[in-house]
C-alpha atoms as a PDB file:
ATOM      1  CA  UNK A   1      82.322 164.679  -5.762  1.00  0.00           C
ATOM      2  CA  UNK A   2      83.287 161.141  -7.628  1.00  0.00           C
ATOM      3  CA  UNK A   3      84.146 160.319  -4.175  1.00  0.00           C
ATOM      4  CA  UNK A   4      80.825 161.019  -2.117  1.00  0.00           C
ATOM      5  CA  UNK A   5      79.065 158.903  -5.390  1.00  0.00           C
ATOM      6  CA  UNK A   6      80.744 156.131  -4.781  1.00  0.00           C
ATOM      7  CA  UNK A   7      80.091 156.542  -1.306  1.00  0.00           C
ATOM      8  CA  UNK A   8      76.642 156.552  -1.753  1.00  0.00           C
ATOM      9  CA  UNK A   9      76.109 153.532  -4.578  1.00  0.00           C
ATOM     10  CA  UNK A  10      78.033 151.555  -1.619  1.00  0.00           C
ATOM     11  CA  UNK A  11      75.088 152.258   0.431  1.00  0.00           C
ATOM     12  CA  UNK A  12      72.429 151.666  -1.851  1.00  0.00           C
ATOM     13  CA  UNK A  13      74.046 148.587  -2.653  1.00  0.00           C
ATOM     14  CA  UNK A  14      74.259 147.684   0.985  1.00  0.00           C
ATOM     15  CA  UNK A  15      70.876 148.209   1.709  1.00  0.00           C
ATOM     16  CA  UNK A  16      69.846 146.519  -1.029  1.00  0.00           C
ATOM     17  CA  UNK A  17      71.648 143.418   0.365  1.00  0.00           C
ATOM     18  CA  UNK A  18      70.244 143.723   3.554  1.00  0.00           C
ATOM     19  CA  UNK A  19      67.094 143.995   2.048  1.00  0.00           C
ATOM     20  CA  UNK A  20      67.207 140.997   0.144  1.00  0.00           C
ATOM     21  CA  UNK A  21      67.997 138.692   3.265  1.00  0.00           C
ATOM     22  CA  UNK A  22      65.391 139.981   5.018  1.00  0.00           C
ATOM     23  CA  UNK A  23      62.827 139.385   2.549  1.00  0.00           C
ATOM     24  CA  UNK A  24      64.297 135.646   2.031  1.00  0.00           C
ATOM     25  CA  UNK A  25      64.615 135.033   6.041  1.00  0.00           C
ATOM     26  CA  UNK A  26      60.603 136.067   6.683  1.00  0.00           C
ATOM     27  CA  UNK A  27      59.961 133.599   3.539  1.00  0.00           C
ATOM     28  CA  UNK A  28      61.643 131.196   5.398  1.00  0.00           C
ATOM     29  CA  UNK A  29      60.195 131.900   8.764  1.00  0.00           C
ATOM     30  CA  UNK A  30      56.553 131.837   7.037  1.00  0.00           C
ATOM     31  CA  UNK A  31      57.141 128.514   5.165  1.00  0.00           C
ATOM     32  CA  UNK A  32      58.204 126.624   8.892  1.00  0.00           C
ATOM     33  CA  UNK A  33      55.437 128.024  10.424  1.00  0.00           C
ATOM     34  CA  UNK A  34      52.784 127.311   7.523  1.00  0.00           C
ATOM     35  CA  UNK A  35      54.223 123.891   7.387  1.00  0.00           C
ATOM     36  CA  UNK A  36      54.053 123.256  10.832  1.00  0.00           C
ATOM     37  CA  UNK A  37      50.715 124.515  10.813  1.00  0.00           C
ATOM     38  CA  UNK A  38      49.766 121.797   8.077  1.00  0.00           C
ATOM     39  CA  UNK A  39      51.602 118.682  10.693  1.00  0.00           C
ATOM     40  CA  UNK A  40      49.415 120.294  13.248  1.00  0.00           C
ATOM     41  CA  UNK A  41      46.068 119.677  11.315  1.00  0.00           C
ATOM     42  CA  UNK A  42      46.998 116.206  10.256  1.00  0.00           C
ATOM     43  CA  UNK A  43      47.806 115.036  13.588  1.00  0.00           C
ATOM     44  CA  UNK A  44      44.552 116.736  14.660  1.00  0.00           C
ATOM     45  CA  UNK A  45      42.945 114.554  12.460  1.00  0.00           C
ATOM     46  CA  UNK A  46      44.639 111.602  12.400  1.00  0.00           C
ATOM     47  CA  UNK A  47      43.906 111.726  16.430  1.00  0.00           C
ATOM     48  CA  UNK A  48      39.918 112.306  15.798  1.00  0.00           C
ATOM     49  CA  UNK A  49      40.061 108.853  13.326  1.00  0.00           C
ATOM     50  CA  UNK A  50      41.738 107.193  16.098  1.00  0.00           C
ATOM     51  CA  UNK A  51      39.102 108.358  18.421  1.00  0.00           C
ATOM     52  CA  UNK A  52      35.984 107.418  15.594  1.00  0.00           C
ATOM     53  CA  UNK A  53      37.853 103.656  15.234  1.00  0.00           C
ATOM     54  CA  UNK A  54      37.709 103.430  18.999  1.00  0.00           C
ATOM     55  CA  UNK A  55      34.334 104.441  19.227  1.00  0.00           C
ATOM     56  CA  UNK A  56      33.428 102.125  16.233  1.00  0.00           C
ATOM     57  CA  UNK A  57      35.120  99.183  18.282  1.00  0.00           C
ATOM     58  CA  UNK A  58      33.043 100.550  21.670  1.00  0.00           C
ATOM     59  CA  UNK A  59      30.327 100.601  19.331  1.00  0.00           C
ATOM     60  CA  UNK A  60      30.870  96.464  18.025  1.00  0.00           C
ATOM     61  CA  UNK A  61      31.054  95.647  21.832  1.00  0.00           C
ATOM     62  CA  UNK A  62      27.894  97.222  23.097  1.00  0.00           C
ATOM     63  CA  UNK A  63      26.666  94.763  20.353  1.00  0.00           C
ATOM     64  CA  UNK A  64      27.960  91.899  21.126  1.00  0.00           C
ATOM     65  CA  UNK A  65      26.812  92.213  25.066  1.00  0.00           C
ATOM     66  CA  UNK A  66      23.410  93.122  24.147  1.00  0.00           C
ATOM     67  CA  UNK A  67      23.149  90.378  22.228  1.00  0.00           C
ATOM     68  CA  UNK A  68      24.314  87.934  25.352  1.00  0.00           C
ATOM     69  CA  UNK A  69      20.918  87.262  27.988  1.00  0.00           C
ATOM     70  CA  UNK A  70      23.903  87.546  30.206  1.00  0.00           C
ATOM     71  CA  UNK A  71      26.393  89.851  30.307  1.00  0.00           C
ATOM     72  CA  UNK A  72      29.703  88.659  29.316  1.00  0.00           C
ATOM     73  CA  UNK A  73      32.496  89.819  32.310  1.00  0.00           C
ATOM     74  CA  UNK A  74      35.232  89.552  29.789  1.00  0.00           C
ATOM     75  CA  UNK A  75      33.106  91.647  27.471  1.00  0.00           C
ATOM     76  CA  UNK A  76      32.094  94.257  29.927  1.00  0.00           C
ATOM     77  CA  UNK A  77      35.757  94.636  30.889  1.00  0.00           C
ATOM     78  CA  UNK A  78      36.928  95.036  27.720  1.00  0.00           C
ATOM     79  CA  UNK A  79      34.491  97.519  27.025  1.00  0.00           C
ATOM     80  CA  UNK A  80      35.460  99.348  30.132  1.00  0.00           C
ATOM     81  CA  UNK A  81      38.849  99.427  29.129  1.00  0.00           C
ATOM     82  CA  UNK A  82      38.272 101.308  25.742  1.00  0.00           C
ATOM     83  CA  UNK A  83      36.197 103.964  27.095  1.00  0.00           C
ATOM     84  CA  UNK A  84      39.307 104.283  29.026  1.00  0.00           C
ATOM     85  CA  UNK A  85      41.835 104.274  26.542  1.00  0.00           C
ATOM     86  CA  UNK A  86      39.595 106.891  24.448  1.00  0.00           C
ATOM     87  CA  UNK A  87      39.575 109.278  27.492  1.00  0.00           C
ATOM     88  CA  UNK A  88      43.667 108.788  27.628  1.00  0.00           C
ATOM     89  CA  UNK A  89      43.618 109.596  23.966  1.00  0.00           C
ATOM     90  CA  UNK A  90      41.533 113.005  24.646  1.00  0.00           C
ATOM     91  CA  UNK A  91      44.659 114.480  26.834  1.00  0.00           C
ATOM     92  CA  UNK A  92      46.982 112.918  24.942  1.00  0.00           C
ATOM     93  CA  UNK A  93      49.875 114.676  22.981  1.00  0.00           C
ATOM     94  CA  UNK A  94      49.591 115.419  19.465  1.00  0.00           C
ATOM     95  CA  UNK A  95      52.705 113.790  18.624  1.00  0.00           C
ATOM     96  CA  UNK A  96      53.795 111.286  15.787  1.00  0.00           C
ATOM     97  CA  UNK A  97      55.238 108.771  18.366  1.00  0.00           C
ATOM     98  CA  UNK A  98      51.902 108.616  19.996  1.00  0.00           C
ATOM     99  CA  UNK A  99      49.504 108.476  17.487  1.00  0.00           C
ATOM    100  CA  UNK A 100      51.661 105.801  16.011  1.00  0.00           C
ATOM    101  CA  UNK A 101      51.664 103.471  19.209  1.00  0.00           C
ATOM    102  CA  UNK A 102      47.789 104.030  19.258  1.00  0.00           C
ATOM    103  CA  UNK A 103      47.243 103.126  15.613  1.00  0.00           C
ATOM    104  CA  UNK A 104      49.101 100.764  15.853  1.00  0.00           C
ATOM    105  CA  UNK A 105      48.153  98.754  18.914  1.00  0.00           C
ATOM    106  CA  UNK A 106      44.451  99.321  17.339  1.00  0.00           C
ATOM    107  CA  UNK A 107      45.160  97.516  13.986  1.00  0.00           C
ATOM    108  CA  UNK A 108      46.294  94.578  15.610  1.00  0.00           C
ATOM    109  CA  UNK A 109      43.353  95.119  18.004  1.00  0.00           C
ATOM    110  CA  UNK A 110      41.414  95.289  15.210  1.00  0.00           C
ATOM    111  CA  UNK A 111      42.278  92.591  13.224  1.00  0.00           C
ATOM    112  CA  UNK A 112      41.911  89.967  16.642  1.00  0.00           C
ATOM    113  CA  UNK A 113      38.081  91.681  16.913  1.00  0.00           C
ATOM    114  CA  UNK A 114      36.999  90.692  13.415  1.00  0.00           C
ATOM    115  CA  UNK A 115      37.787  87.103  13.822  1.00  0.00           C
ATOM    116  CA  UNK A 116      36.343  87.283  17.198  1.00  0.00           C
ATOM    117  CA  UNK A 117      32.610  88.843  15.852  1.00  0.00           C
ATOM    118  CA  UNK A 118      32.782  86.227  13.064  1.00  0.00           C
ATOM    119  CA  UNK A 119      33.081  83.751  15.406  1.00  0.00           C
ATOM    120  CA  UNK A 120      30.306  84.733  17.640  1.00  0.00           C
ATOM    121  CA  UNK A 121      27.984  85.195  14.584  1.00  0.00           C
ATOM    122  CA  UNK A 122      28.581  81.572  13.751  1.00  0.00           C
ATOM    123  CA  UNK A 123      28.160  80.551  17.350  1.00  0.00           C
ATOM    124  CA  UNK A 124      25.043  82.622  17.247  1.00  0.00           C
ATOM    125  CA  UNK A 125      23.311  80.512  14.702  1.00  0.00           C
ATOM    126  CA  UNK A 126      24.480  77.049  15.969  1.00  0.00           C
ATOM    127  CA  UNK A 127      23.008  78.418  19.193  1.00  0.00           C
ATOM    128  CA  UNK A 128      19.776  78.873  17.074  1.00  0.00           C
ATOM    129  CA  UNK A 129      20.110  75.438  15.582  1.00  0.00           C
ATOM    130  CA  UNK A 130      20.487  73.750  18.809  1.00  0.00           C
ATOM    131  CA  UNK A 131      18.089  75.248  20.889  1.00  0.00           C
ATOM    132  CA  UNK A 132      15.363  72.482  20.490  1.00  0.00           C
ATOM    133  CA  UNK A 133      18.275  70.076  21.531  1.00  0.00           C
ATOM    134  CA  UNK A 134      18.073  67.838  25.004  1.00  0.00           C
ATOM    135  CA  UNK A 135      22.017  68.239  25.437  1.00  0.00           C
ATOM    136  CA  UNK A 136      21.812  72.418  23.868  1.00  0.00           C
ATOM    137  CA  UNK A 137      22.754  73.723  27.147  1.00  0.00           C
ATOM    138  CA  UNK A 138      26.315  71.579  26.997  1.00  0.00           C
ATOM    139  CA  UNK A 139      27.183  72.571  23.786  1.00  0.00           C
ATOM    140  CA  UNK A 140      25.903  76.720  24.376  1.00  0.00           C
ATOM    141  CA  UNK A 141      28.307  76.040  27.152  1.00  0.00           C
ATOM    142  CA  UNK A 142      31.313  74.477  25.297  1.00  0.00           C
ATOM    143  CA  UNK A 143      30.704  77.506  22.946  1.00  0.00           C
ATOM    144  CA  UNK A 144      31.155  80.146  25.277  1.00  0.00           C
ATOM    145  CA  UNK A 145      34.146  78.718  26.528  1.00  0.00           C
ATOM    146  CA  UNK A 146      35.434  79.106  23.102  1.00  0.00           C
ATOM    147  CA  UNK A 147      34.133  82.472  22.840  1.00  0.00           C
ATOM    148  CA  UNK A 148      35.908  83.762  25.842  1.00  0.00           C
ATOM    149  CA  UNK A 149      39.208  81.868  25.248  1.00  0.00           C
ATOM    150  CA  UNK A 150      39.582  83.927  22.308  1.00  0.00           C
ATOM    151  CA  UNK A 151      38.583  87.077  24.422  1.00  0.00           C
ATOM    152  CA  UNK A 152      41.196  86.245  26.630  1.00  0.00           C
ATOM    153  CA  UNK A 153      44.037  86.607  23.172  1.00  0.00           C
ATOM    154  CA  UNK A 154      42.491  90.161  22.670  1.00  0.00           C
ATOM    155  CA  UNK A 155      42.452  91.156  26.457  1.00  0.00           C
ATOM    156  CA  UNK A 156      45.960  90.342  26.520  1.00  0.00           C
ATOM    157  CA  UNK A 157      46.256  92.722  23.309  1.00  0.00           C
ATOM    158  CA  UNK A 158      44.470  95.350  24.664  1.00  0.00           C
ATOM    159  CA  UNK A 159      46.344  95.261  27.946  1.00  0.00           C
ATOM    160  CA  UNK A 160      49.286  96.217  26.491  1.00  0.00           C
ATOM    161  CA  UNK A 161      47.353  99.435  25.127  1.00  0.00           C
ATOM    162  CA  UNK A 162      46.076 100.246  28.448  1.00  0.00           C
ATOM    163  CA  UNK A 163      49.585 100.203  29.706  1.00  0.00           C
ATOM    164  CA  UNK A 164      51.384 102.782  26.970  1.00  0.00           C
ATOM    165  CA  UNK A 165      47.803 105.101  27.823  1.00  0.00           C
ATOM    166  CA  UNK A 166      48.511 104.565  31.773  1.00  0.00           C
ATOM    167  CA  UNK A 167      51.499 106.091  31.203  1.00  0.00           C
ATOM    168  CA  UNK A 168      51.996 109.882  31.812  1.00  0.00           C
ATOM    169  CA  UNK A 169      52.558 112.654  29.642  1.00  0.00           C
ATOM    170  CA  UNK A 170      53.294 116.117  29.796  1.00  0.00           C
ATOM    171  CA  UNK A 171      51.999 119.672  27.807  1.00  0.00           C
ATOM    172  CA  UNK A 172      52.986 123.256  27.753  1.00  0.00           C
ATOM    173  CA  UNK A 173      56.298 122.641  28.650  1.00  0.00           C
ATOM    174  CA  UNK A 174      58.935 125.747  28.477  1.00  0.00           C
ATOM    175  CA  UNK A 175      62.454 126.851  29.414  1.00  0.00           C
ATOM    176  CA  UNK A 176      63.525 130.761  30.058  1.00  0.00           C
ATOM    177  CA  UNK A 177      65.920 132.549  32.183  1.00  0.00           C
ATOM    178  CA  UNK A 178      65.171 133.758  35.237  1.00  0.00           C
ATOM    179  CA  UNK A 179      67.013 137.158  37.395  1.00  0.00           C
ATOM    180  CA  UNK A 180      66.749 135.572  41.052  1.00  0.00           C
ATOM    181  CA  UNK A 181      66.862 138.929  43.787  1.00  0.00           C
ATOM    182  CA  UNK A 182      67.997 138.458  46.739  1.00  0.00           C
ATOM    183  CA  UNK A 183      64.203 138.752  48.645  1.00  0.00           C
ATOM    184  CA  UNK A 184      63.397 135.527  46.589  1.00  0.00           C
ATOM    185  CA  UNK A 185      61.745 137.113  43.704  1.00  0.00           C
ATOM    186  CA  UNK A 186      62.269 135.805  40.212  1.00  0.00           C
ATOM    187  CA  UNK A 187      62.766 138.167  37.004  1.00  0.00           C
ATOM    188  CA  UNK A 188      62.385 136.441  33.971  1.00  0.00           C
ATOM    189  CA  UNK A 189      65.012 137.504  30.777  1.00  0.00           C
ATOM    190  CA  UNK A 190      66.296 136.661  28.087  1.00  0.00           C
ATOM    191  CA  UNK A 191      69.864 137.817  28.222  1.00  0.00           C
ATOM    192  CA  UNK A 192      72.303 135.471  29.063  1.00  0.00           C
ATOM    193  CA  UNK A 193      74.587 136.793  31.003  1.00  0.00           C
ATOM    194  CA  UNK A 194      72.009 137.983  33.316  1.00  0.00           C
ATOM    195  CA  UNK A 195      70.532 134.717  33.851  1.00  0.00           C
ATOM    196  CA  UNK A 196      71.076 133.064  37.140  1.00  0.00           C
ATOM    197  CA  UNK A 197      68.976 130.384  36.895  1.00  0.00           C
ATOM    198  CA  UNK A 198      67.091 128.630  33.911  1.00  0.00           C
ATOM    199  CA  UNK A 199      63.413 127.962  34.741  1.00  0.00           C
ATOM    200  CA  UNK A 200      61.666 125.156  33.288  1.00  0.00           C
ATOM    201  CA  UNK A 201      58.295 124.591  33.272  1.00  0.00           C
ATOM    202  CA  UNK A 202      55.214 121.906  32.352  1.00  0.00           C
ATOM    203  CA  UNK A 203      52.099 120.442  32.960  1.00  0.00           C
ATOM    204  CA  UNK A 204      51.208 116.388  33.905  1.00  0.00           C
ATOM    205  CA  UNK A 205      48.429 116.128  31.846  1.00  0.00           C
ATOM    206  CA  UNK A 206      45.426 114.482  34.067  1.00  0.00           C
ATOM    207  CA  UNK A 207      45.162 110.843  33.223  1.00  0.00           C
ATOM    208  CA  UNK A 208      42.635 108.339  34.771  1.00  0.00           C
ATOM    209  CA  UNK A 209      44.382 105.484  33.459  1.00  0.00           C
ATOM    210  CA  UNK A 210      47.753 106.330  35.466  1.00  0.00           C
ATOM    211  CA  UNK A 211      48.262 104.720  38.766  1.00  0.00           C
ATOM    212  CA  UNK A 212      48.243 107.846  41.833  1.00  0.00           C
ATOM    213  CA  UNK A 213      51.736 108.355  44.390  1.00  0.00           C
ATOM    214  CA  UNK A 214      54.875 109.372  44.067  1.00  0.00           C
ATOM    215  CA  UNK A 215      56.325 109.507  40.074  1.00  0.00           C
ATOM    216  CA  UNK A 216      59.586 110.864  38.885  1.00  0.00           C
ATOM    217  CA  UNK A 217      60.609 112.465  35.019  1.00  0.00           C
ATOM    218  CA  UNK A 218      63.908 112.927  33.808  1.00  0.00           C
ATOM    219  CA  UNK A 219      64.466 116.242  32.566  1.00  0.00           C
ATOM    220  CA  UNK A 220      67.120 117.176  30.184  1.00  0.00           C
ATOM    221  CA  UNK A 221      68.695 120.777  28.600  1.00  0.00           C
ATOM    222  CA  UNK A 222      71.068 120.860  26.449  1.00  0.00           C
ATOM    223  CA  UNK A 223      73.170 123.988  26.097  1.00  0.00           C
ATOM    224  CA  UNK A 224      73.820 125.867  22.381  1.00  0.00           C
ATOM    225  CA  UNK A 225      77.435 123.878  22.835  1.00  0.00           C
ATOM    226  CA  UNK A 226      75.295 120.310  23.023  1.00  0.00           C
ATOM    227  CA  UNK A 227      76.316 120.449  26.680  1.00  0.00           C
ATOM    228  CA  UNK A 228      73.997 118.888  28.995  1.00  0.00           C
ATOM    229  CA  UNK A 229      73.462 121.074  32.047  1.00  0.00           C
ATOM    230  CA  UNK A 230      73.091 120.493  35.662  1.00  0.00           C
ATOM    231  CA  UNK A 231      73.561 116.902  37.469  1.00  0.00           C
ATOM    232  CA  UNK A 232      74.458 115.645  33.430  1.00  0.00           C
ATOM    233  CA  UNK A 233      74.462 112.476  35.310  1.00  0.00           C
ATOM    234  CA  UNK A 234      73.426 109.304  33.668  1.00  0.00           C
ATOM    235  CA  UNK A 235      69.928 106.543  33.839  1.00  0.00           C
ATOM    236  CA  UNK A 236      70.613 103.013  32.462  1.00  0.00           C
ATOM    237  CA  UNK A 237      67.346 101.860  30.786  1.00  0.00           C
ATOM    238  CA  UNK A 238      68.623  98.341  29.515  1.00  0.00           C
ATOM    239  CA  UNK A 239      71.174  98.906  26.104  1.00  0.00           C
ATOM    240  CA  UNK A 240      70.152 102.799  26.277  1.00  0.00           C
ATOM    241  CA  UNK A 241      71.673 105.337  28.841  1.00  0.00           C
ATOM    242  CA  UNK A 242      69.809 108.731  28.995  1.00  0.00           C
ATOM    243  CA  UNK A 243      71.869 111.691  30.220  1.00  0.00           C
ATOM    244  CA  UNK A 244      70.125 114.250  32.303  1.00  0.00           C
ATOM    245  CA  UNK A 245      69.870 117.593  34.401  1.00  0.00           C
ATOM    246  CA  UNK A 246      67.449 116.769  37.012  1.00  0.00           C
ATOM    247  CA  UNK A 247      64.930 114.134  38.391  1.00  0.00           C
ATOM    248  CA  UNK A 248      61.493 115.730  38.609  1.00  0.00           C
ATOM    249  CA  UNK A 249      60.022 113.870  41.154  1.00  0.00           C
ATOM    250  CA  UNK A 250      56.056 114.674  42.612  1.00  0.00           C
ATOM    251  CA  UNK A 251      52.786 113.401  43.749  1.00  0.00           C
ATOM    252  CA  UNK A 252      50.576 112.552  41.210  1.00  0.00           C
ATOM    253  CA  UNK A 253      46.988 112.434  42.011  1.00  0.00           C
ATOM    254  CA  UNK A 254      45.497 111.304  38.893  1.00  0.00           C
ATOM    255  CA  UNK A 255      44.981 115.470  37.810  1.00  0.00           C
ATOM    256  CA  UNK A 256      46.296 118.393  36.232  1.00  0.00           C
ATOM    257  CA  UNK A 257      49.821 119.028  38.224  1.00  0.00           C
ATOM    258  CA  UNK A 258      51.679 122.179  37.592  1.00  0.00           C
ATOM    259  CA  UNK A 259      55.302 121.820  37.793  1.00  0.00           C
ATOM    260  CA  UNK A 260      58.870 123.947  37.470  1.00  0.00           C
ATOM    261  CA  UNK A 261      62.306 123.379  38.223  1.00  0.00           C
ATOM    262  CA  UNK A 262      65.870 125.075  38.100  1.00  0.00           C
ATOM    263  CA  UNK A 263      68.961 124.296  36.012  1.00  0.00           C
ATOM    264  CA  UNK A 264      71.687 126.857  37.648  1.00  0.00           C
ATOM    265  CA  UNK A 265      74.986 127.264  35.772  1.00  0.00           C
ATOM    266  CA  UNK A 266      78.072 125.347  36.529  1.00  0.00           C
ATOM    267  CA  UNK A 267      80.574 126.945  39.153  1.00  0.00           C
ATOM    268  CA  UNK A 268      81.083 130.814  38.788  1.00  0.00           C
ATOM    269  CA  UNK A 269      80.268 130.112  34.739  1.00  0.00           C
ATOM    270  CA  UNK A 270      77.651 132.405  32.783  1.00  0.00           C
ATOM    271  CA  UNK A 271      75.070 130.700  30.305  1.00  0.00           C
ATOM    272  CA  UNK A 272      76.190 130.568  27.164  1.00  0.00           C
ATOM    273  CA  UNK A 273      73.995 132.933  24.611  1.00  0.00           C
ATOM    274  CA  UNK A 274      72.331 130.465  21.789  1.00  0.00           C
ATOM    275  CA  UNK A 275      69.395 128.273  21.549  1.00  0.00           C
ATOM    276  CA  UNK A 276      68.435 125.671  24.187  1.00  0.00           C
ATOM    277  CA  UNK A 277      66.695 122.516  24.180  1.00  0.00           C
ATOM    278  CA  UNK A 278      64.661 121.237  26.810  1.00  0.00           C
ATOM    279  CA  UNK A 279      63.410 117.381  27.046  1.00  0.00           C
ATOM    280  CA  UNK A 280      61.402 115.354  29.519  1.00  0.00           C
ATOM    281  CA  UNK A 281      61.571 111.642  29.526  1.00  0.00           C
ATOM    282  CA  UNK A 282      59.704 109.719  31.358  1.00  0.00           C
ATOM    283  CA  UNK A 283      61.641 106.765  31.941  1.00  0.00           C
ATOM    284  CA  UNK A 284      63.211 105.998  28.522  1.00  0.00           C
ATOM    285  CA  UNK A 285      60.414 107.015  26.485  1.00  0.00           C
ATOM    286  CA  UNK A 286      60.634 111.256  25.284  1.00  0.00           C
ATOM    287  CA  UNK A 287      57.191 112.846  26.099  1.00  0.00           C
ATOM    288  CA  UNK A 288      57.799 116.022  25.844  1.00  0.00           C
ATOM    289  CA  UNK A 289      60.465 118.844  23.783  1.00  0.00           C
ATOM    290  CA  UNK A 290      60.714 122.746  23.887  1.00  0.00           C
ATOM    291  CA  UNK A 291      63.156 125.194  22.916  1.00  0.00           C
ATOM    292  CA  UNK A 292      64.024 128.678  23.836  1.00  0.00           C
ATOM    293  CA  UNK A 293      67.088 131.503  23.074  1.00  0.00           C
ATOM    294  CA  UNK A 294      69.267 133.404  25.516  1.00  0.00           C
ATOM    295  CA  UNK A 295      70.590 136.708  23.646  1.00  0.00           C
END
């Protein structure tokens, strides 16, 4: 009798162990996912007060061409080129790294377009000044060369904006094992050992800015033993070298482009049950991370 009481306080106690981590590991599984909830929503808002200063700065440029009897190229251009960078920013990825470029490039975007304003305001009221002048045209003229000089410094600016938007970037992006039959027909699972492929999957997000042909991402997964799978064959991109599984290559035509590709175990070997990462780079620069778990 003493015997089947201390058989059953072991239990209780047992249980009540195996209560108590589960009720700490779904306190820990709701804190990650309320605090990535939170990084969600400020990158979601960060992005929109990217997009307002953008459309401010459209905003200061529709000004300044109105203002002009004729249309300023350089202006018009510019203009152009930051309705353009606003519809990159729409598809973009809501991602520290790329908010941060885009603030960033904007500040010192910004900074260059307040001197430049001030500047035409003053030129506006010399132009005002000298309007009843014999020799008025000449120095409207000299002015505007000014003016556009310092257009030129911003252009420049900007340009290098244009170029990080041009780039391409990729969404939805997942990894999962696949059962491959023999008729061609692809099972996914999520046991290991019955994987015979990994499948990886992702979108190139549409991007008006990006020039259309033939583009190529380097796609990487890394095993649970920090093994990278595949070709794990190696990219020189000046003092960095970038390991990686396979070169996605594809026609881009400036649109939406549904992609997947296959990492297939090394030799006779069996995947290795653990988590996964998967990362696409598109030439040095990471634009896109997933993970998944083989049981």
């Amino acid at each position: 009798m003493a015997e089947s009481n201390s058989k059953s306080i072991g239990l209780k106690v047992a249980l009540g162990i195996l209560l108590a981590l589960f009720l700490a590991t779904a306190f820990y599984t709701s804190k990650l996912y309320t605090e990535k909830q939170e990084t969600e929503a400020v990158l979601v808002n960060e992005k929109k007060q990217v997009m307002n200063d953008l459309s401010n700065m459209a905003a200061q440029y529709d000004e300044a061409i109105a203002e002009n009897e004729v249309a300023n190229s350089d202006l018009v251009e510019a203009r152009e080129r930051i309705q353009g960078l606003m519809d990159s920013l729409k598809v973009s990825q809501n991602s520290v790294n790329s908010l941060w470029r885009y603030k960033k490039k904007y500040a010192a975007l910004q900074e260059e377009m307040d001197i430049l304003l001030k500047e035409n305001d003053r030129l506006k009221g010399e132009n005002e000044l000298l309007a009843t002048s014999l020799d008025s045209t000449k120095v409207q003229l000299a002015e505007r060369t000014m003016f556009t000089d310092s257009l030129l410094v911003q252009n420049t600016e900007l340009a290098e904006v244009m170029e990080d938007a041009a780039a391409l970037q990729t969404v939805e992006l997942k990894g999962f094992g696949v059962i491959e039959r023999s008729s061609g027909k692809l099972i996914p699972t999520e046991r290991a050992r019955r994987s015979d492929k990994i499948r990886l999957c992702f979108t190139v997000a549409k991007n008006k800015l990006a020039e259309p042909g033939d583009k190529e991402l380097y796609v990487q997964v890394i095993d649970p033993n920090n093994n990278v799978l595949g070709l794990n064959d190696q990219v020189q991109f000046e003092e960095e070298v970038l390991n990686y599984s396979l070169i996605s290559r594809f026609n881009y035509e400036n649109r939406n482009l549904n992609i997947c590709e296959f990492v297939a175990p090394d030799g006779d070997s069996k995947f290795s049950e653990g988590r996964y990462t998967v990362n696409v780079f598109n030439d040095k620069e990471l634009i896109s991370s997933s993970e998944f778990t083989l049981k």
